[in-house]
C-alpha atoms as a PDB file:
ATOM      1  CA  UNK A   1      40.856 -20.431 -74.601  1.00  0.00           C
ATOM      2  CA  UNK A   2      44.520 -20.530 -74.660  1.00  0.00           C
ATOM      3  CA  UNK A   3      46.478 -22.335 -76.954  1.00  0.00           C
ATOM      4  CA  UNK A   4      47.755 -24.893 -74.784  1.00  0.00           C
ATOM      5  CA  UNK A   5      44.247 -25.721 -73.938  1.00  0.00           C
ATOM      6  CA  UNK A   6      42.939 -25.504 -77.479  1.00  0.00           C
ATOM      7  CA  UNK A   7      45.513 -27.819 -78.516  1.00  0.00           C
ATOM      8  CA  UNK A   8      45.088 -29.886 -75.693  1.00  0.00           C
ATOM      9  CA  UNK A   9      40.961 -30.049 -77.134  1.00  0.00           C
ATOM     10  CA  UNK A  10      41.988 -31.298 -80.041  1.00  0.00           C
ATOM     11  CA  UNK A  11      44.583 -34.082 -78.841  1.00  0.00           C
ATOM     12  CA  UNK A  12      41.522 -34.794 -76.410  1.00  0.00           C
ATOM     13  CA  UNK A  13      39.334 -35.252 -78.975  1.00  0.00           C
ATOM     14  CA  UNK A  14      41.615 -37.681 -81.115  1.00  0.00           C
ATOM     15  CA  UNK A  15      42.584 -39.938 -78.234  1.00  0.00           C
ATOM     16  CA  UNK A  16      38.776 -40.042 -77.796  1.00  0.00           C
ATOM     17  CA  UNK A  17      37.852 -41.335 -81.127  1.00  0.00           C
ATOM     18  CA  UNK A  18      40.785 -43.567 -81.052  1.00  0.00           C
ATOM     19  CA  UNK A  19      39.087 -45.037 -77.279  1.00  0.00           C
ATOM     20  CA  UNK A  20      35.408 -45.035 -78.389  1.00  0.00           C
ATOM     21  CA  UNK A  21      35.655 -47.375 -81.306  1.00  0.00           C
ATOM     22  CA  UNK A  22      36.763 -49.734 -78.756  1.00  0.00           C
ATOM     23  CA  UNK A  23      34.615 -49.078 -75.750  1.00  0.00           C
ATOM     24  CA  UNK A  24      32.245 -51.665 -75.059  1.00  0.00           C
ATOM     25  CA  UNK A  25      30.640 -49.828 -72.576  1.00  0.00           C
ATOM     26  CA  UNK A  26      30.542 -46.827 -70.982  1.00  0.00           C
ATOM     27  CA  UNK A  27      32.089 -47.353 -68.356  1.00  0.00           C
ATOM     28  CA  UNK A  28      35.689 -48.189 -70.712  1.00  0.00           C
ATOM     29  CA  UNK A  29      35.922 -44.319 -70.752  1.00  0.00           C
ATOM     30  CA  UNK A  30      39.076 -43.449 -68.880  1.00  0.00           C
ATOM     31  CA  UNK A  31      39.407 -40.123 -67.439  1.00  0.00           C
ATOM     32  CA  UNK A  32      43.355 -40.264 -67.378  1.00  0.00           C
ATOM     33  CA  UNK A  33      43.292 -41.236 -71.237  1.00  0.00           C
ATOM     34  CA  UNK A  34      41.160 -37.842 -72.372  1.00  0.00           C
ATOM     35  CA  UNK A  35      41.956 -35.343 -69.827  1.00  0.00           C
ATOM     36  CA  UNK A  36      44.811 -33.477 -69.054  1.00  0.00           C
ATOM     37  CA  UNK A  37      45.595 -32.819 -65.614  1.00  0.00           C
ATOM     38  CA  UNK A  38      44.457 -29.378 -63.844  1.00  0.00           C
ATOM     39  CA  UNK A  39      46.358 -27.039 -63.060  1.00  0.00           C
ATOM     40  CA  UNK A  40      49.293 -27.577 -59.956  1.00  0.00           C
ATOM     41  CA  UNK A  41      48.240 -26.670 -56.904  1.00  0.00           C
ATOM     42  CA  UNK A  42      49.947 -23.259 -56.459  1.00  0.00           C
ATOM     43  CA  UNK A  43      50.945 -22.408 -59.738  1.00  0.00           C
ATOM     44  CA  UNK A  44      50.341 -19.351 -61.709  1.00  0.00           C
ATOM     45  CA  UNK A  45      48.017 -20.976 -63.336  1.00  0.00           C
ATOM     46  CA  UNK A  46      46.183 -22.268 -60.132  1.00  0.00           C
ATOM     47  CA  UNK A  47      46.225 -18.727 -58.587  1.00  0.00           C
ATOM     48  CA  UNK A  48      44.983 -17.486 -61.497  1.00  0.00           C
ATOM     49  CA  UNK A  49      41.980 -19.239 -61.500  1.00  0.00           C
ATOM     50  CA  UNK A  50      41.105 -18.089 -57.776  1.00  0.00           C
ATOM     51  CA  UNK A  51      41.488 -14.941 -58.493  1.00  0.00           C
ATOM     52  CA  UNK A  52      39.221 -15.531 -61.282  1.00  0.00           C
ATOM     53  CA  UNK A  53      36.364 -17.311 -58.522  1.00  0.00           C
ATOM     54  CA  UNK A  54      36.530 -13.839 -56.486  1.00  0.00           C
ATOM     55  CA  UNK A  55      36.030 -11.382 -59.427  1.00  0.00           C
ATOM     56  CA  UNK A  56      33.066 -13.574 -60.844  1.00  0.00           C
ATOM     57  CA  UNK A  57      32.049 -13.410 -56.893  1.00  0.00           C
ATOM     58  CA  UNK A  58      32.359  -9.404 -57.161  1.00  0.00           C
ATOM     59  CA  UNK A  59      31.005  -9.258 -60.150  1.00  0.00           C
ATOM     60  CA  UNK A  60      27.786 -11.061 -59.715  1.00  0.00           C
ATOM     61  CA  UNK A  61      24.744 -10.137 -59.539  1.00  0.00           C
ATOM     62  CA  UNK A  62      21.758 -11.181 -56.634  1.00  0.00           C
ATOM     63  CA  UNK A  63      19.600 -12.409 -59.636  1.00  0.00           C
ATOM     64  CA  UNK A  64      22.416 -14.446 -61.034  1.00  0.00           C
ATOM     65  CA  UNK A  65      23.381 -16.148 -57.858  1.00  0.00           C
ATOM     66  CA  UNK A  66      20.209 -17.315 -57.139  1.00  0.00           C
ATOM     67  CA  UNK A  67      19.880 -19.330 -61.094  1.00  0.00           C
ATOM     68  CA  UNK A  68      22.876 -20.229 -59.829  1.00  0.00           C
ATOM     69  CA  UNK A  69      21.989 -21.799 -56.975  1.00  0.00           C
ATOM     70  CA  UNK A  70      19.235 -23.092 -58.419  1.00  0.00           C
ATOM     71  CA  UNK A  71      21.089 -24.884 -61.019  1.00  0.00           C
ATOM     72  CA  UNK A  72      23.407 -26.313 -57.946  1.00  0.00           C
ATOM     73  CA  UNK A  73      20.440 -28.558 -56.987  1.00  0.00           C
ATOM     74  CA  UNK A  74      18.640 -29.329 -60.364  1.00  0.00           C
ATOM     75  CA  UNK A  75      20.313 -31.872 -62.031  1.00  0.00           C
ATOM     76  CA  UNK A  76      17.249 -33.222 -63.895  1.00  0.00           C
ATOM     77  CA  UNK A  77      16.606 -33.439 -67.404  1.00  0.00           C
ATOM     78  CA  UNK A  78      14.350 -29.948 -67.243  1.00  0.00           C
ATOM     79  CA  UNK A  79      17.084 -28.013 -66.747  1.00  0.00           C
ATOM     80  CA  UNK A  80      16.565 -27.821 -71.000  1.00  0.00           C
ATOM     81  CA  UNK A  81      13.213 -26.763 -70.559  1.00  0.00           C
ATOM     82  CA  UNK A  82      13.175 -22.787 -71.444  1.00  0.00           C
ATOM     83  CA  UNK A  83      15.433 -24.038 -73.993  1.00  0.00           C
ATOM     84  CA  UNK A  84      13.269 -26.443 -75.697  1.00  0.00           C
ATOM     85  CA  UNK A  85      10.242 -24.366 -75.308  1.00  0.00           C
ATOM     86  CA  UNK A  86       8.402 -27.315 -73.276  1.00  0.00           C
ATOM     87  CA  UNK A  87       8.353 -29.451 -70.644  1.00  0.00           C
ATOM     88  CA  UNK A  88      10.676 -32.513 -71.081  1.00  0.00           C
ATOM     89  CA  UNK A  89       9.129 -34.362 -68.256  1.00  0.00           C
ATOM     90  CA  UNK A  90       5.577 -34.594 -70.558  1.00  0.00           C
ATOM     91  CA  UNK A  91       7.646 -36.605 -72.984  1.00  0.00           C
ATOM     92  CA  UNK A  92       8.588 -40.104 -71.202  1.00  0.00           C
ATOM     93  CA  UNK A  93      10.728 -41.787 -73.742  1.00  0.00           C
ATOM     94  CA  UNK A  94      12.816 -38.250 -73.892  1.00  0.00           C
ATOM     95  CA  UNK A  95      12.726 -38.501 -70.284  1.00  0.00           C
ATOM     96  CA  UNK A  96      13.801 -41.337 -70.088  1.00  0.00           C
ATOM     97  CA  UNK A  97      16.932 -40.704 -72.791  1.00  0.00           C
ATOM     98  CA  UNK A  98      17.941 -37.949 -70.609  1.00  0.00           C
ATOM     99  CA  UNK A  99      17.791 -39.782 -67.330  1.00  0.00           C
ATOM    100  CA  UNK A 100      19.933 -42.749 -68.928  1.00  0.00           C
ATOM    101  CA  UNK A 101      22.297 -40.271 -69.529  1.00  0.00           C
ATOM    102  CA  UNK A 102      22.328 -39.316 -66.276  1.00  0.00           C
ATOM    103  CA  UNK A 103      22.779 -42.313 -64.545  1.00  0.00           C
ATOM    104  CA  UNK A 104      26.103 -42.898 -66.866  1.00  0.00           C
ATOM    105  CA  UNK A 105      27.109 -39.702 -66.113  1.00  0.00           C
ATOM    106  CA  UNK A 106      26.868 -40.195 -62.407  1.00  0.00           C
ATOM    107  CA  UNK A 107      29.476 -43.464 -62.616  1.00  0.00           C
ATOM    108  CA  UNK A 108      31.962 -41.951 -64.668  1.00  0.00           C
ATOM    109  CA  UNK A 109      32.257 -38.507 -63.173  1.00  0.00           C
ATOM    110  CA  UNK A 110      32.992 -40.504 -60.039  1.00  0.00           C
ATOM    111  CA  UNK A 111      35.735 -42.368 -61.827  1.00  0.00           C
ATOM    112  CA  UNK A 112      36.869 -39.148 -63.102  1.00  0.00           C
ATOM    113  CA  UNK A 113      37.229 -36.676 -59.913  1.00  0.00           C
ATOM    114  CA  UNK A 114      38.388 -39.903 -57.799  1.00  0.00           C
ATOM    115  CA  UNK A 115      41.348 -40.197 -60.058  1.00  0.00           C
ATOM    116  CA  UNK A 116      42.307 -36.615 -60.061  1.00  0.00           C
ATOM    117  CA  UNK A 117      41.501 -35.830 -56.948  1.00  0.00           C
ATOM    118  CA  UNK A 118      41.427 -32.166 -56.877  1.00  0.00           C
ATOM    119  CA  UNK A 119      40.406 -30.183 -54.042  1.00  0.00           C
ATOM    120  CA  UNK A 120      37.688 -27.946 -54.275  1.00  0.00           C
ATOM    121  CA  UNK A 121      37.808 -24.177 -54.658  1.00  0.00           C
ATOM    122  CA  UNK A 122      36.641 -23.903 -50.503  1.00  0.00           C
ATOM    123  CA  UNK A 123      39.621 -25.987 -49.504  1.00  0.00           C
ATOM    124  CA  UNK A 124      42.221 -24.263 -51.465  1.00  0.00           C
ATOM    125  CA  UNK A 125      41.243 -20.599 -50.298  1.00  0.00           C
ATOM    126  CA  UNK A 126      38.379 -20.529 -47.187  1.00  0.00           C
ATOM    127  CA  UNK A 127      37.627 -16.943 -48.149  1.00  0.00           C
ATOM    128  CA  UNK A 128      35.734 -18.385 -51.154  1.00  0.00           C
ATOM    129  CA  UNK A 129      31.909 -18.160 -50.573  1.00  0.00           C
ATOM    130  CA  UNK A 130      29.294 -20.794 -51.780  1.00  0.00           C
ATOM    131  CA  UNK A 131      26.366 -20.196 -53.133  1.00  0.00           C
ATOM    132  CA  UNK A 132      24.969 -23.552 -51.014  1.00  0.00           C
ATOM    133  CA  UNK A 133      26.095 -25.105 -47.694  1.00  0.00           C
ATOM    134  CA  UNK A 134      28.509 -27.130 -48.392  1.00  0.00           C
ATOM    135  CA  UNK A 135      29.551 -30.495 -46.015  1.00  0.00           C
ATOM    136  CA  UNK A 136      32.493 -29.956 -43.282  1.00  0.00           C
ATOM    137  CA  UNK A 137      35.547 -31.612 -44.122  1.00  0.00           C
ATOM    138  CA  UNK A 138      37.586 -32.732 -47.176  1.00  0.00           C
ATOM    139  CA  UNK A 139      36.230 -32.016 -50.713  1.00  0.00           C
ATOM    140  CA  UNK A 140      38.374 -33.600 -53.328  1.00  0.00           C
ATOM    141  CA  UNK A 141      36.321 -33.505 -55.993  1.00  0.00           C
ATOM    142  CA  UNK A 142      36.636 -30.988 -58.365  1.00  0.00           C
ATOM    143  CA  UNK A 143      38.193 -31.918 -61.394  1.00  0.00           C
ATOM    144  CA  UNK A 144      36.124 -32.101 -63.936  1.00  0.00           C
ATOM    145  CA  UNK A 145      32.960 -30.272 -62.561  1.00  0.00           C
ATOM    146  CA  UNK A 146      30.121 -32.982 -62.762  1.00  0.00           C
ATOM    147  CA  UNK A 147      27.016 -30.545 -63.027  1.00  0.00           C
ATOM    148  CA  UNK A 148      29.227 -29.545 -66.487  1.00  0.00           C
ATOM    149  CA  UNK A 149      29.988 -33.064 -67.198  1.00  0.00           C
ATOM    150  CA  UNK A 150      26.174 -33.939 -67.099  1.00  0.00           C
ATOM    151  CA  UNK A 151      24.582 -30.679 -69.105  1.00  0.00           C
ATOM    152  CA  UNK A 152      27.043 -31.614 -72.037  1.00  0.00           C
ATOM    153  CA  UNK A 153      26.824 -34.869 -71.937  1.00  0.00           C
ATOM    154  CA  UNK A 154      23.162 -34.370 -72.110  1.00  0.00           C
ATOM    155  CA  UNK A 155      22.923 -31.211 -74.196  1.00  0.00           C
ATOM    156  CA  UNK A 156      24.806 -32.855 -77.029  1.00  0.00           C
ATOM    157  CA  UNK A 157      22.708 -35.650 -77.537  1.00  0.00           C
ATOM    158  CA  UNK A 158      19.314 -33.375 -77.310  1.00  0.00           C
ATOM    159  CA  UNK A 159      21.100 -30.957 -79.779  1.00  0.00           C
ATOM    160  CA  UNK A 160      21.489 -34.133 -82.058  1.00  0.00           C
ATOM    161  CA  UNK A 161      17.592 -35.248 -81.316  1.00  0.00           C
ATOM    162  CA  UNK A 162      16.676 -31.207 -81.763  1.00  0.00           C
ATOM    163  CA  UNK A 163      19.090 -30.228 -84.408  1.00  0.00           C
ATOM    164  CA  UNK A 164      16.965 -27.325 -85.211  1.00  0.00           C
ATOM    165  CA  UNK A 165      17.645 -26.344 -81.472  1.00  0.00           C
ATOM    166  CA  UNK A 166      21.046 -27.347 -80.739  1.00  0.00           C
ATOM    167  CA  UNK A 167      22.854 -23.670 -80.636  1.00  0.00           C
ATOM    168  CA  UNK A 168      20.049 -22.645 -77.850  1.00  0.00           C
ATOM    169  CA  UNK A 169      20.615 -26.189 -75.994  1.00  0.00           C
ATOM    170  CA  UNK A 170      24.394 -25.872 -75.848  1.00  0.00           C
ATOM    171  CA  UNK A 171      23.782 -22.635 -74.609  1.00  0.00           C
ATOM    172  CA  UNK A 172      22.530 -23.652 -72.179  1.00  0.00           C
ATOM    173  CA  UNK A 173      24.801 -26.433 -71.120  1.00  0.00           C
ATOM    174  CA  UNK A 174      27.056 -24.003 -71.194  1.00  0.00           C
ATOM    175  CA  UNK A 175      25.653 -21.441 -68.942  1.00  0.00           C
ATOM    176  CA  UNK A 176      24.915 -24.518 -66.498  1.00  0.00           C
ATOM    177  CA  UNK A 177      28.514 -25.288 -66.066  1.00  0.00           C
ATOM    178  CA  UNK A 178      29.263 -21.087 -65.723  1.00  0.00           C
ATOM    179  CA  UNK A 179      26.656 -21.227 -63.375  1.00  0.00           C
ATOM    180  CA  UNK A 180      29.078 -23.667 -61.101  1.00  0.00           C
ATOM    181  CA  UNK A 181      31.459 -20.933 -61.059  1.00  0.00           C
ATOM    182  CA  UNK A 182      29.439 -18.354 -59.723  1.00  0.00           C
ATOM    183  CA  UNK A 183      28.477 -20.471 -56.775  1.00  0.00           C
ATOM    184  CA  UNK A 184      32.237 -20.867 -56.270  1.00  0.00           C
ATOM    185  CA  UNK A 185      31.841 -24.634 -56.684  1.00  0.00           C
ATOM    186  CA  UNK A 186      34.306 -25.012 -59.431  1.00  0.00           C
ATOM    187  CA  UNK A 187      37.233 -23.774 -60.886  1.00  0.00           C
ATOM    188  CA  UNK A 188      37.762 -22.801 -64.837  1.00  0.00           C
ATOM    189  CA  UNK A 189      39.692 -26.028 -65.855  1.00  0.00           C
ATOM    190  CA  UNK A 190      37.168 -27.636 -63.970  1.00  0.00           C
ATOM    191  CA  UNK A 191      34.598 -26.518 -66.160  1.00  0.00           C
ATOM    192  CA  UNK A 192      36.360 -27.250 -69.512  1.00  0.00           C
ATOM    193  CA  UNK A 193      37.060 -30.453 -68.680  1.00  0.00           C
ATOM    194  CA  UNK A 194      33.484 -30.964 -67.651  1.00  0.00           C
ATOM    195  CA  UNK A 195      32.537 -30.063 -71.091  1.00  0.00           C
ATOM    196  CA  UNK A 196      35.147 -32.233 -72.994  1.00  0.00           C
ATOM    197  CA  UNK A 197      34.055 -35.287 -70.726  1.00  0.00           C
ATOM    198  CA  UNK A 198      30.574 -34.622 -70.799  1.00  0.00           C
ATOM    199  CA  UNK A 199      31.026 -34.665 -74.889  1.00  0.00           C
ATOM    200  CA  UNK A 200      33.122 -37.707 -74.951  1.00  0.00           C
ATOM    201  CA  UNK A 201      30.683 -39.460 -72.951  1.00  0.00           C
ATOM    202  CA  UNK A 202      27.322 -38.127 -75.342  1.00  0.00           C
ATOM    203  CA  UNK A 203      29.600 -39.371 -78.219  1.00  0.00           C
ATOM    204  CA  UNK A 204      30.478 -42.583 -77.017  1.00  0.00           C
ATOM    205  CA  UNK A 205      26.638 -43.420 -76.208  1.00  0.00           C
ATOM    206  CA  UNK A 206      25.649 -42.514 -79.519  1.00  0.00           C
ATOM    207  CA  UNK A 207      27.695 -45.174 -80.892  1.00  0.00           C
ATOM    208  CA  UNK A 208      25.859 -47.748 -78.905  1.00  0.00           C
ATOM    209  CA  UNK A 209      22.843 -49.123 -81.007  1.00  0.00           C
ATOM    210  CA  UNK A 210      20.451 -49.302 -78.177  1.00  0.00           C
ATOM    211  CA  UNK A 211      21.083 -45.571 -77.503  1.00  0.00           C
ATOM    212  CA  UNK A 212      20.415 -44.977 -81.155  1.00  0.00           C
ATOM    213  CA  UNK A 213      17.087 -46.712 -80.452  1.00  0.00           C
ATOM    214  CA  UNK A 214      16.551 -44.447 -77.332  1.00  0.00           C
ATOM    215  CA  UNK A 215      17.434 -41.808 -79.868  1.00  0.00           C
ATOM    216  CA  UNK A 216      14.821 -42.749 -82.489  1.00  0.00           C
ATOM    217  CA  UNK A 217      12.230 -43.059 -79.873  1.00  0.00           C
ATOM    218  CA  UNK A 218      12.604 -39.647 -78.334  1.00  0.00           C
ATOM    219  CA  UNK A 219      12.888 -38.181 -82.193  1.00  0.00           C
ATOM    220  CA  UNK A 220       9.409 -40.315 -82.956  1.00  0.00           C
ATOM    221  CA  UNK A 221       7.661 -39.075 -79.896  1.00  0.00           C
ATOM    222  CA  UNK A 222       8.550 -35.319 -80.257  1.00  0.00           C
ATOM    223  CA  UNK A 223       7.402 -35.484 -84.367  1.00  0.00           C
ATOM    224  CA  UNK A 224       4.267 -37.124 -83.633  1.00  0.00           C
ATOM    225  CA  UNK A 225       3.592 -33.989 -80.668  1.00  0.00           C
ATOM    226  CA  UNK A 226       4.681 -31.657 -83.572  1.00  0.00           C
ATOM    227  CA  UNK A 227       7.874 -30.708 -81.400  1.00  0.00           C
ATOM    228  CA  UNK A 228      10.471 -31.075 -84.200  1.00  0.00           C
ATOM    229  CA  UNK A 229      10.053 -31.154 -87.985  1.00  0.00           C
END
């Protein structure tokens, strides 16, 4: 990461605690209070970052497209499965934690790419292949990535529920949002700021004392199954 961004991570991260202790809901978080903008269109920085799509499209492997692509269409709470070591989907009140996520994710990553308004990678440079069809016509929406948005978001509070797990979940949130760079979907800054809004929204629900209950129930359910100590 380069300093600029690292520093721009940590002023992120202080306007966000300064915003969450007085965010009522949700939906308070404000994308254009947390995240700096991407980078110009047609700046070094810009070009940099295609040239960075077609050497990870060089570079990749068969194999790795297709978890790639499979990743594009699996935005469900077993995407943490291999992680975990089990199937999420046999535990309903972790289910269901995961899937509230979700659906908050879903509203404020809308906010988000609506008020940045990037164009995706396609748009900029039509020589960049998808991994998956993608829909004729404009495509400003790529800034932050939302698949990244939604494993953080999500693989921060599991990490929290799993602690003894949490380097192997965040792993894997993190290989979910490379994966949107292989399948040309994204670009980098895309993918950071995925992963600083995804944690600023995982934080902000854990403030929220029915989340915390959420929390407790998923914790309860995976103890009494033996799935945590």
């Amino acid at each position: 990461m380069s300093g600029f961004r690292a520093g721009a991570s940590v002023l992120f991260l202080a306007v966000w605690f300064g915003v969450a202790a007085q965010a009522a809901t949700p939906a308070e978080i404000d994308a254009s209070r947390l995240l700096p903008p991407p980078p110009m269109a047609g700046s070094d920085a810009a070009k940099a970052e295609i040239a960075e799509l077609h050497a990870i499209a060089e570079a990749s492997s068969s194999t790795l497209v297709e978890k790639a692509r499979f990743d594009d269409g699996d935005e469900k709470p077993d995407m943490f499965n291999a992680a975990l070591g089990f199937d999420i989907a046999t535990f309903p009140a972790t289910s269901k934690l995961l899937k509230d996520i979700a659906e908050h994710e879903e509203i404020e990553s809308k906010a988000a790419k609506s008020f940045f308004h990037r164009d995706r990678p396609w748009i900029v440079d039509a020589s960049i292949k998808t991994c998956v069809p993608v829909k004729p016509g404009p495509a400003a929406t790529s800034y932050p990535s939302g698949h990244t948005s939604l494993g953080f978001a999500m693989g921060v509070v599991l990490a929290s529920v799993v602690p003894e797990k949490s380097q192997v979940i965040l792993a894997r949130a993190s290989e979910f949002g490379e994966h949107r760079l292989v399948c040309g979907m994204h670009f980098r800054s895309d993918i950071v700021a995925g992963q600083e809004f995804g944690t600023a929204l995982a934080l902000t629900l854990m403030q929220k004392p029915e989340f915390k209950a959420e929390m407790e129930a998923a914790r309860a359910e995976l103890r009494a199954a033996h799935r945590i100590d």
